[in-house]
N, C-alpha and C. Protein backbone atom coordinates (compact mmCIF):
# COMPACT_ATOMS: atom_id res chain seq x y z
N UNK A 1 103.85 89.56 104.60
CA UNK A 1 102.97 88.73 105.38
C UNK A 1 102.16 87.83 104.45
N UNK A 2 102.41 86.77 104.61
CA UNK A 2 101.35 85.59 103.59
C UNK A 2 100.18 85.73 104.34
N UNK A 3 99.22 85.51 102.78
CA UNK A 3 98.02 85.80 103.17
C UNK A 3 97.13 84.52 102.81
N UNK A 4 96.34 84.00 103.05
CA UNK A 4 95.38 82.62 102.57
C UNK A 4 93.98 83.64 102.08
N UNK A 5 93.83 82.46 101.03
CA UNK A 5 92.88 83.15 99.87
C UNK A 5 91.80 81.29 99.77
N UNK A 6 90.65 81.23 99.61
CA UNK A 6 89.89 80.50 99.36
C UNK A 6 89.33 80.93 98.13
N UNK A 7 89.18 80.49 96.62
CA UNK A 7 88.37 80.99 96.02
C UNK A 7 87.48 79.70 95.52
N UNK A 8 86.06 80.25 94.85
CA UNK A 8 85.84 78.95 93.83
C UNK A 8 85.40 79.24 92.73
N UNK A 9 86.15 78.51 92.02
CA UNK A 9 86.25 78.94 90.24
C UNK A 9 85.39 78.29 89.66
N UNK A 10 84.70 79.10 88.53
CA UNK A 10 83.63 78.84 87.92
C UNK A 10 84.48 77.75 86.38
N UNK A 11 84.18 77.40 85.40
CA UNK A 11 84.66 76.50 84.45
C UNK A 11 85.49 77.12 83.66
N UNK A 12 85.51 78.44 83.20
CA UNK A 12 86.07 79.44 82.66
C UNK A 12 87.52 79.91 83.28
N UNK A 13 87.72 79.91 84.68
CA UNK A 13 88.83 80.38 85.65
C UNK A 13 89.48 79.12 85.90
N UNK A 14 88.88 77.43 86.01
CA UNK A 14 89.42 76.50 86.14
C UNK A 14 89.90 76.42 84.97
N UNK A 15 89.67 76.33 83.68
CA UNK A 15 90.10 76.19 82.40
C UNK A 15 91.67 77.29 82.59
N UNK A 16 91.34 78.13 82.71
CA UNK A 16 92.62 79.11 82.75
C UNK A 16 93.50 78.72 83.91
N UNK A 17 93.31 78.45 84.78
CA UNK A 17 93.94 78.18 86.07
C UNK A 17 95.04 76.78 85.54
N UNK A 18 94.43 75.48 84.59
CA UNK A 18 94.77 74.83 84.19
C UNK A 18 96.37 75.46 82.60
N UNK A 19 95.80 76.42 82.50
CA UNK A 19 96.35 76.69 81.25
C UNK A 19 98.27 77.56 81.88
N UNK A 20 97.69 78.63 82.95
CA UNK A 20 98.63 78.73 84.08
C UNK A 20 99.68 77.84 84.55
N UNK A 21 99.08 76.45 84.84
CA UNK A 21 99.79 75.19 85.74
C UNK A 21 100.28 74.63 84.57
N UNK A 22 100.24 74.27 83.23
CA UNK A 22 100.89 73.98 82.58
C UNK A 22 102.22 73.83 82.50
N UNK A 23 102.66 74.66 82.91
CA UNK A 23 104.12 74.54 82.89
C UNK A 23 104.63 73.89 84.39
N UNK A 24 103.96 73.00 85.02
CA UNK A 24 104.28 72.86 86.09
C UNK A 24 103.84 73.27 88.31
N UNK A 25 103.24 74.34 87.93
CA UNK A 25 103.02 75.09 88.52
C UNK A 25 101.94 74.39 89.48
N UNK A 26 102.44 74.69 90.93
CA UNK A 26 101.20 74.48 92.48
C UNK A 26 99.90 75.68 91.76
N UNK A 27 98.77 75.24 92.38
CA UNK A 27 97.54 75.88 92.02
C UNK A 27 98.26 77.03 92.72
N UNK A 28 98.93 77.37 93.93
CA UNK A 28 99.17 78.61 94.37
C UNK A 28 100.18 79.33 93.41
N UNK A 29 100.92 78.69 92.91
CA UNK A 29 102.21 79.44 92.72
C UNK A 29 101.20 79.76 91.03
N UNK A 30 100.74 79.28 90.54
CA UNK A 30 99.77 79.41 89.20
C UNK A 30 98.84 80.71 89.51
N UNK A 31 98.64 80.66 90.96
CA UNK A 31 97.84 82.33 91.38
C UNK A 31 98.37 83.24 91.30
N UNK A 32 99.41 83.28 92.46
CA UNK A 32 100.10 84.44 92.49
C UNK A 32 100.77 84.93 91.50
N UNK A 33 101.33 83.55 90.15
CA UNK A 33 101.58 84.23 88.94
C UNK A 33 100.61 84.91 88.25
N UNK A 34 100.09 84.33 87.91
CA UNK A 34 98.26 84.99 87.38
C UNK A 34 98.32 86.65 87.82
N UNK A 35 98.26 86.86 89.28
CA UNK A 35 97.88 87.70 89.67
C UNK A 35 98.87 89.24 89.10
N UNK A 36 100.17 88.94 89.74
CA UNK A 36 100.86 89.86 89.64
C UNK A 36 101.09 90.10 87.97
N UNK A 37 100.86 89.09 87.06
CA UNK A 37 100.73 89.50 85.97
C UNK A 37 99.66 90.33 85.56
N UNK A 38 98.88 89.98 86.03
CA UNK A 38 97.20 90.83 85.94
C UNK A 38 97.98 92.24 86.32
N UNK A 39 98.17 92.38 87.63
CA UNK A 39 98.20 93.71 87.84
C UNK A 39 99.35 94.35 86.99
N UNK A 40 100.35 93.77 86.51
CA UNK A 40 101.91 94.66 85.38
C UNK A 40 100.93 94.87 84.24
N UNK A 41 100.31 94.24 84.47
CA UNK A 41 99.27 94.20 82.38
C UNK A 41 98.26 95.91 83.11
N UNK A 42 97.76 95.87 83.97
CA UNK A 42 96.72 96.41 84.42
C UNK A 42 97.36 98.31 84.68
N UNK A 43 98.92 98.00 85.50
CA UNK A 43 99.78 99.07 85.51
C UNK A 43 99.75 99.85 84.33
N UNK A 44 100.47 98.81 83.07
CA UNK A 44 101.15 99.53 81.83
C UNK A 44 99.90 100.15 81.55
N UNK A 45 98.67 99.50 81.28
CA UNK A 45 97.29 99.94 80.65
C UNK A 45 97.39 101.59 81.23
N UNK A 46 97.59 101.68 82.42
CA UNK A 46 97.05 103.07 83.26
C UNK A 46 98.06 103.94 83.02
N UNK A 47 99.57 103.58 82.52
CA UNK A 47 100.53 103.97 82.23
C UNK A 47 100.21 104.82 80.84
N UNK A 48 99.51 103.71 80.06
CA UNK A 48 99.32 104.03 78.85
C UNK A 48 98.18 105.30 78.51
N UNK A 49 97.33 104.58 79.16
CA UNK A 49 96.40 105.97 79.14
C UNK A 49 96.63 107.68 79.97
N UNK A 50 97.72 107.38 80.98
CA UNK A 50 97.86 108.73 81.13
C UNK A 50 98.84 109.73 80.46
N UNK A 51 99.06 108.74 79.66
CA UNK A 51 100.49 109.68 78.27
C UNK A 51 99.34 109.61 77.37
N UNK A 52 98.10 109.34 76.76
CA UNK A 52 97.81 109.38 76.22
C UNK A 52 96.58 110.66 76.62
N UNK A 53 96.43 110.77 77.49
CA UNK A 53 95.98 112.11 78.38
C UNK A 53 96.70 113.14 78.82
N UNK A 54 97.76 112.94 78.46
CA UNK A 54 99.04 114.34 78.52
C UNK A 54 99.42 114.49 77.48
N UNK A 55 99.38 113.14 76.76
CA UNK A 55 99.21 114.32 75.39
C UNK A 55 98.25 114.79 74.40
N UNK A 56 97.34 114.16 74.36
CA UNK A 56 95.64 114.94 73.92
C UNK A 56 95.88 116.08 74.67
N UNK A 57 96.51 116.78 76.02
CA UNK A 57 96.35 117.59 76.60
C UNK A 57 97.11 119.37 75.90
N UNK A 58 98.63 118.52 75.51
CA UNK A 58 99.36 119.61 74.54
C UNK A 58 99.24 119.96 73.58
N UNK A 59 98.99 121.25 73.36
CA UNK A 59 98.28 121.59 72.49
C UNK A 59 99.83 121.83 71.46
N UNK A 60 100.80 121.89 71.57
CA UNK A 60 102.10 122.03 70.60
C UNK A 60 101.93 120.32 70.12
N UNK A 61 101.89 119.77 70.66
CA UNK A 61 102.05 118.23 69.97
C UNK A 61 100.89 117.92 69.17
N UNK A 62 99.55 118.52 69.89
CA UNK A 62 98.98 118.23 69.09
C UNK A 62 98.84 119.18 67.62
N UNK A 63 99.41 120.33 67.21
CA UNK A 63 99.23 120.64 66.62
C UNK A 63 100.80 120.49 65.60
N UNK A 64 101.65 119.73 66.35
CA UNK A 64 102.83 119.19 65.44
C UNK A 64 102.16 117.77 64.15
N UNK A 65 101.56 117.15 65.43
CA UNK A 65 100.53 116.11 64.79
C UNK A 65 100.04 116.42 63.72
N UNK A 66 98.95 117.64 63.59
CA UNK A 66 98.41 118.05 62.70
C UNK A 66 98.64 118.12 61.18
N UNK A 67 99.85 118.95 61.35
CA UNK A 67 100.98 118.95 60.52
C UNK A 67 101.73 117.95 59.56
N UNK A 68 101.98 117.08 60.06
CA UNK A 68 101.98 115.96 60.02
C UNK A 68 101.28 115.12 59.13
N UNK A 69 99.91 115.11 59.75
CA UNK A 69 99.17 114.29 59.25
C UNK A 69 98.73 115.31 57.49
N UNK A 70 98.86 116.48 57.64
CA UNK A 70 98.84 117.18 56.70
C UNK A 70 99.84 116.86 55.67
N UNK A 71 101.07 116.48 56.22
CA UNK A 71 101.91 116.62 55.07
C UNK A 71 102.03 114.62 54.70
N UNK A 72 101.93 114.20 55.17
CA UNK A 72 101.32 112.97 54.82
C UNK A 72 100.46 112.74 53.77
N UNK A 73 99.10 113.54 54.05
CA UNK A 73 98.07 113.35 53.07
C UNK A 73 98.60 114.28 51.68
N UNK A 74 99.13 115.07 51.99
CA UNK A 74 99.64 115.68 50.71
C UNK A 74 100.82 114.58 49.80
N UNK A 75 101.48 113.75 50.48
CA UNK A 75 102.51 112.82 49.91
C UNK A 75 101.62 111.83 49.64
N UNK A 76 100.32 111.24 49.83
CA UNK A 76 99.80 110.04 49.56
C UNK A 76 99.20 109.99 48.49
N UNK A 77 99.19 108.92 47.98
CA UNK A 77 98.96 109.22 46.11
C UNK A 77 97.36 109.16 45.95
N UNK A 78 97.42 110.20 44.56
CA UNK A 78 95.93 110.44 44.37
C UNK A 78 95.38 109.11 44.50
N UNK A 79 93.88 109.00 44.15
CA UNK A 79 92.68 108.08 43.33
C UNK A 79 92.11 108.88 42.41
N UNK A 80 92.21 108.12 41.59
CA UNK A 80 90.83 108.52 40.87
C UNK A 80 89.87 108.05 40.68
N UNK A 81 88.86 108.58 41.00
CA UNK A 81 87.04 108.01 41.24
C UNK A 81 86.74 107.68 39.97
C-alpha cells in the first residue's frame, strides 16, 4: 500500500537529500532509497550486536579467547624499558 509522507528538512537533510539525488534520483525515489538503506545499515548493526552478546555470553569462547590472547602475548616481542 503506498503511503504519502510530507516532511520538512532542515539544511543538513536537504544537503543530504541533494547528495542522494545525485545520481539522478525523484526527491521520492532519493527517500525511499535513503530509507531502506537506513534500516539494512540499522538491521546489520542489531545483527551485530546480538552475536556480540552471544558471545560475551559463552563462556568456552570466551575462555578459548583467553588463550589466545595469552599465547599471542607470549609470541610478541619483548621491549626493553
Amino acid at each position: 500500500m503506498a503511503r504519502s509522507l510530507h516532511v520538512r528538512l532542515d539544511d543538513a537533510s536537504a544537503a543530504a537529500l541533494d547528495v542522494v539525488r545525485a545520481n539522478g534520483m525523484t526527491d521520492s525515489g532519493a527517500v525511499r532509497a535513503a530509507l531502506r538503506e537506513a534500516a539494512a545499515r540499522r538491521r546489520a548493526r542489531a545483527s551485530i550486536r546480538e552475536e556480540v552478546r552471544r558471545l560475551a555470553s559463552d563462556d568456552a569462547d570466551r575462555e578459548e579467547m583467553r588463550i589466545v590472547r595469552q599465547q599471542m602475548a607470549e609470541l610478541a616481542p619483548r621491549t626493553s624499558d
